[in-house]
Protein backbone atom coordinates (compact mmCIF):
# COMPACT_ATOMS: atom_id res chain seq x y z
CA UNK A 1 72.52 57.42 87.67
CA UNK A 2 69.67 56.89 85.85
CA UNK A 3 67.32 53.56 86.85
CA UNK A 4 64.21 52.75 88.59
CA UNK A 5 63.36 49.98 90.83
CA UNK A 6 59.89 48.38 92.29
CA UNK A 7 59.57 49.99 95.81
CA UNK A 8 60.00 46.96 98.81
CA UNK A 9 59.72 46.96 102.39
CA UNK A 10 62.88 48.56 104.60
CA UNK A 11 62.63 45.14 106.58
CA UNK A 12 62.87 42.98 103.90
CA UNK A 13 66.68 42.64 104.17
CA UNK A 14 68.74 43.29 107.21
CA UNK A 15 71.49 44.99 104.71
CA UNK A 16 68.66 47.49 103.63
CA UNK A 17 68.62 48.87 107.43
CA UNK A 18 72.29 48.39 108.04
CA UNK A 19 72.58 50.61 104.69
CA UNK A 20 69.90 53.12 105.91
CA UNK A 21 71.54 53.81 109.26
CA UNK A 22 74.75 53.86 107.77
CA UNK A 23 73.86 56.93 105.47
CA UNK A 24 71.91 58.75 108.15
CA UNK A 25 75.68 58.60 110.42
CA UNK A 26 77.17 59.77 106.92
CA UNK A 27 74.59 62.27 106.41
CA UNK A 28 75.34 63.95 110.22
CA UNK A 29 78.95 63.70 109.99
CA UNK A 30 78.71 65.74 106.63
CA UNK A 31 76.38 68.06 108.45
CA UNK A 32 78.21 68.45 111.50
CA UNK A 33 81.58 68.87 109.59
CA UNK A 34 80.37 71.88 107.78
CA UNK A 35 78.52 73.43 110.40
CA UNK A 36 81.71 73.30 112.27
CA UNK A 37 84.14 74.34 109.15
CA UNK A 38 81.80 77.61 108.51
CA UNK A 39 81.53 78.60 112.02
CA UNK A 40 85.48 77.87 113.32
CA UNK A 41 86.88 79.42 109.89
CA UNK A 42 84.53 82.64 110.60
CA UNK A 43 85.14 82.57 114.52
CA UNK A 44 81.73 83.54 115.09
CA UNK A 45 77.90 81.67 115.47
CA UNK A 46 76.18 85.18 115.08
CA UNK A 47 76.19 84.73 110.87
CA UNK A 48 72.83 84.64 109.73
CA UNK A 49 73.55 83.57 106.17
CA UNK A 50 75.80 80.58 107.49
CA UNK A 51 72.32 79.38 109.47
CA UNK A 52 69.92 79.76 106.68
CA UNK A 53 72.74 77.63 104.36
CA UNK A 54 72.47 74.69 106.95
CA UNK A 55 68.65 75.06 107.58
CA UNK A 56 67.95 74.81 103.74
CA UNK A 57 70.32 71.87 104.03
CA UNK A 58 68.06 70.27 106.81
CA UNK A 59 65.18 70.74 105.21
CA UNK A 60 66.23 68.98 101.97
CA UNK A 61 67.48 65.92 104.09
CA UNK A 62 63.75 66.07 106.11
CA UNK A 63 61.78 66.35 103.02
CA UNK A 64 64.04 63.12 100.89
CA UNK A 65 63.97 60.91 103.42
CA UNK A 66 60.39 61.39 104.15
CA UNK A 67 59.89 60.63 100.34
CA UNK A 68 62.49 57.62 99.92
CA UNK A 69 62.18 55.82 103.23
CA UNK A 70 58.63 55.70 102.00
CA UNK A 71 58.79 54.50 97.95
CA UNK A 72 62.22 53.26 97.77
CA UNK A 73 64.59 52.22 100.87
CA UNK A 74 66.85 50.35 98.64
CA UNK A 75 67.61 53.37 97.16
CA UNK A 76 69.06 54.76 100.55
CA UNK A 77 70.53 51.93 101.55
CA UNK A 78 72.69 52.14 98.68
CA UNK A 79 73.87 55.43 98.80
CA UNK A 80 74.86 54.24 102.40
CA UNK A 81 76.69 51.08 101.22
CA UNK A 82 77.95 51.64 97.45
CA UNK A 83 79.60 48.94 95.34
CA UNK A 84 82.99 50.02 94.62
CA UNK A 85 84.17 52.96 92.74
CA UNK A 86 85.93 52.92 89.49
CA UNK A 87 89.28 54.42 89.95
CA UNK A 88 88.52 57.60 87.91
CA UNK A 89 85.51 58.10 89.73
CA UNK A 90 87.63 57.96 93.11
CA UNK A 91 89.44 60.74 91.58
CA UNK A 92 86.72 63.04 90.27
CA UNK A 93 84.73 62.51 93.43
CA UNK A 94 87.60 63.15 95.86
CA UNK A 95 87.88 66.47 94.05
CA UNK A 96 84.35 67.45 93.92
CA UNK A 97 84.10 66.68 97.88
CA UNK A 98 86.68 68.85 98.62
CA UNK A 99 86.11 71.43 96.70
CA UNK A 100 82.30 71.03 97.72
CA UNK A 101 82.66 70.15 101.63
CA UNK A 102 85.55 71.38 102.76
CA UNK A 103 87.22 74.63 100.64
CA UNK A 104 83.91 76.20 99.81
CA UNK A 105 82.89 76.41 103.44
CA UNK A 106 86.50 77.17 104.90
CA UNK A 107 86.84 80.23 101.86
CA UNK A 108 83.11 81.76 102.73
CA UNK A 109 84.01 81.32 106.90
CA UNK A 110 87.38 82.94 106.58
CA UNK A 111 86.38 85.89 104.15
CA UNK A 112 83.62 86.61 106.89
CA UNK A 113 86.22 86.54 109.21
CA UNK A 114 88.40 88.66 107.03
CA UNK A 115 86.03 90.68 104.74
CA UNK A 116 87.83 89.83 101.47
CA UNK A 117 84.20 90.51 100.14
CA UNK A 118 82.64 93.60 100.59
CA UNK A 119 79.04 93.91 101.52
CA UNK A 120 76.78 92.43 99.04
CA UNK A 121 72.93 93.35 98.84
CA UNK A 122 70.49 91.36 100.61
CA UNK A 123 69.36 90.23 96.68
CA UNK A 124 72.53 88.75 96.02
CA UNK A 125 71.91 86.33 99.58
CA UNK A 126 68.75 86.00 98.28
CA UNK A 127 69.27 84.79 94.49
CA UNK A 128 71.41 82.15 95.85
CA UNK A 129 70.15 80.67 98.41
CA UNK A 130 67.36 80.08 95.64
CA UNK A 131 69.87 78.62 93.05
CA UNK A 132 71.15 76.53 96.50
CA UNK A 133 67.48 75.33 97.35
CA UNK A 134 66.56 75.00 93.82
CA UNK A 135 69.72 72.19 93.28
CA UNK A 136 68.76 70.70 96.40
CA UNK A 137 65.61 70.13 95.18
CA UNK A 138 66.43 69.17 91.66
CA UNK A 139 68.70 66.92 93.61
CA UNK A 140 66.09 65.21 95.54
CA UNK A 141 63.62 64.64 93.05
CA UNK A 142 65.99 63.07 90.95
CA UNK A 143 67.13 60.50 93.92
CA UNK A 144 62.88 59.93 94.36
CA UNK A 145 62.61 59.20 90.78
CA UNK A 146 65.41 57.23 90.12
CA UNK A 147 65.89 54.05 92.56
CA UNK A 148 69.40 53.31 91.50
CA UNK A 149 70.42 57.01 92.19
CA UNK A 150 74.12 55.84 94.05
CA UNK A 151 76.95 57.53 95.46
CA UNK A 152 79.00 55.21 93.03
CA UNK A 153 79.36 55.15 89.09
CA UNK A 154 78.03 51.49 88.47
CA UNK A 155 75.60 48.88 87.34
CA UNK A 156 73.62 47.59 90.19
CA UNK A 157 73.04 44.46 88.04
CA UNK A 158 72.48 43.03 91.72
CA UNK A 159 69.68 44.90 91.78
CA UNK A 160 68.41 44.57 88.75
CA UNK A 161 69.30 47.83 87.13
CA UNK A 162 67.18 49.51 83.98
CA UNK A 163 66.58 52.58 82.70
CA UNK A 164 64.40 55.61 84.43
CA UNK A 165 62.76 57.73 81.99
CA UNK A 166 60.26 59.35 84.87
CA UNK A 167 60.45 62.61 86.42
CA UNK A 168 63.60 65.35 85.43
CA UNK A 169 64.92 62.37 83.50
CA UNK A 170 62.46 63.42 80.93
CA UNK A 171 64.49 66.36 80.38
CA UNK A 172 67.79 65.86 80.70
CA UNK A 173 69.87 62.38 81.50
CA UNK A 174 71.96 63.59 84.55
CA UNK A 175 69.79 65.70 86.61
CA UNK A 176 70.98 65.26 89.91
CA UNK A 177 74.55 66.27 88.67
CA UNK A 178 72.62 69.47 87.45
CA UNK A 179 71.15 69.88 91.01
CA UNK A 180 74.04 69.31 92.40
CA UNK A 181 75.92 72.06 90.09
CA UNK A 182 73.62 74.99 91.32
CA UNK A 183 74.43 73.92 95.02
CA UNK A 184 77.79 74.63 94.19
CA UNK A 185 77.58 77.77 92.27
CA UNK A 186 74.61 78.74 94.67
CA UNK A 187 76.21 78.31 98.19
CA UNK A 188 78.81 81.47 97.54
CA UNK A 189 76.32 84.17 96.70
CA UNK A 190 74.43 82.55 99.57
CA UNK A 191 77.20 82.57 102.24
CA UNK A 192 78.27 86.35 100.95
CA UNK A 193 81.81 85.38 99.35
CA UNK A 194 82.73 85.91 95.87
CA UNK A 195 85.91 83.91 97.00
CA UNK A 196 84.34 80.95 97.88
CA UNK A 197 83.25 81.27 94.11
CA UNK A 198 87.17 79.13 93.24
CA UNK A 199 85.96 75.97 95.01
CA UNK A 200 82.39 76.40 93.70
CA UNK A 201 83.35 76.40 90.36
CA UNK A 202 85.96 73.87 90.91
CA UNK A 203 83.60 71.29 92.35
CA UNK A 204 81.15 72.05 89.63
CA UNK A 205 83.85 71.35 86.79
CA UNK A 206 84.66 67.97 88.36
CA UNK A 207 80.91 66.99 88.63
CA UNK A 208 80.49 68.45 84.81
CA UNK A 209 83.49 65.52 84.09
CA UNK A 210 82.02 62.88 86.43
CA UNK A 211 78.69 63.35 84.27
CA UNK A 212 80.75 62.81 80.68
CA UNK A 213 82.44 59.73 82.60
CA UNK A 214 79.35 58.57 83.84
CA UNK A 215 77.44 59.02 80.60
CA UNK A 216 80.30 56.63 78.53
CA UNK A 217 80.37 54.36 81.14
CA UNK A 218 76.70 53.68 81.24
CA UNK A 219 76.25 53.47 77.31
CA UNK A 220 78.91 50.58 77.50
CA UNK A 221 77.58 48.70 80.18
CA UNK A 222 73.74 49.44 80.40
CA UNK A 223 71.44 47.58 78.44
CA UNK A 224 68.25 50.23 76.86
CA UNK A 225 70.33 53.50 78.01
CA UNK A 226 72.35 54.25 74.48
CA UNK A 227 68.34 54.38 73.34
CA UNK A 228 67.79 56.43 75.89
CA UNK A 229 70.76 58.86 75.25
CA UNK A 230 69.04 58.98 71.52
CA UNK A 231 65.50 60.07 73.28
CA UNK A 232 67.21 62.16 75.99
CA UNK A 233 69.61 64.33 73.79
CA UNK A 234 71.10 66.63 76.72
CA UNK A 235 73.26 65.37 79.64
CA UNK A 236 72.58 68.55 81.59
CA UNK A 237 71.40 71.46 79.98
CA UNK A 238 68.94 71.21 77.34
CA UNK A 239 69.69 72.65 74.16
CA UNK A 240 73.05 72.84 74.94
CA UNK A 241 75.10 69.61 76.28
């Protein structure tokens, strides 16, 4: 989502630490889970491409919550402790998570374990564990920009929600859905399966309709953003849609 929000204190509310630890315990689970998906589907630790996925993974979480705990704690509290979700938003979500966290990891482990993908080049790894480390990236710098970056589709009128026109907001109007897009499409070419290519695409259709959803939603209910829309033509890629 697309907002910003005056950077306070982590101890200025006891939610705002009850919300931080609780997305660091969500943020290992979802760590350990795949780690443990990639590694049981392939039946084997010695898979190089499998570690660099997780490192890059790491590293993204390191270098974010360096950043947010830092300018914006709210922000990570939220994502820890959302508001609730829309109903269509449960849906879309609960496709694009398993799709994203559970079926992309379990297709790359068991075509290791099967070789339903032959070989590829050491420049196919490569290219997309770049397109992975780019959307991480994009990802996080759209979550440091934008305070009221949530987990949930909704208008934090509790915390005073506006409009964020810094950073890759500039460019396009969803572009932590666009970060979030080349993780998906990434990751296979990364893990070395041109089957795990189904889920990616899958979860990066269902995050292409969350962003439509999301875009309506917030033109109804946000006050400034239907200008913004009219300043910020693209949702995700510019030029195009």
């Amino acid at each position: 989502m697309n907002t910003r929000l005056e950077t306070r204190s982590a101890g200025t509310r006891p939610s705002v630490a009850a919300g931080i630890a609780k997305r660091f315990g969500q943020i290992a689970f979802v760590f350990a889970f795949l780690a443990a998906i990639l590694f049981l589907a392939a039946g084997r630790l010695d898979w190089p491409w499998a570690w660099v996925f997780l490192g890059l993974y790491v590293a993204s979480v390191t270098i974010n919550s360096a950043f947010l705990l830092r300018t914006s704690p709210e922000t990570a509290a939220e994502r820890g402790q959302p508001g609730e979700m829309r109903g269509w938003d449960k849906v879309v979500s609960g496709v694009w998570s398993l799709a994203q966290f559970l079926l992309l990891p379990l297709v790359a482990g068991l075509d290791v374990r099967f070789g339903w993908t032959a070989r590829l080049a050491a420049g196919v790894h490569i290219a997309g564990a770049v397109a992975f480390a780019a959307g991480l990236g994009l990802f996080g710098w759209a979550m440091i920009a934008n305070a009221y970056f949530s987990t949930a589709v909704r208008v934090q009128s509790d915390r005073g929600h506006t409009v964020c026109r810094s950073g890759p907001y500039r460019f396009v109007r969803h572009p932590g859905y666009v970060g979030t897009i080349l993780q998906s499409l990434g990751a296979p070419f990364l893990l070395g399966s041109l089957w795990a290519l189904i889920p990616g695409l899958a979860a990066a259709v269902a995050m292409t309709v969350r962003t439509s959803l999301e875009d309506r939603t917030l033109q109804a209910e946000l006050p400034g953003y239907r200008e913004f829309a009219e300043d910020v033509r693209y949702r995700l890629v510019p030029g195009v849609w």
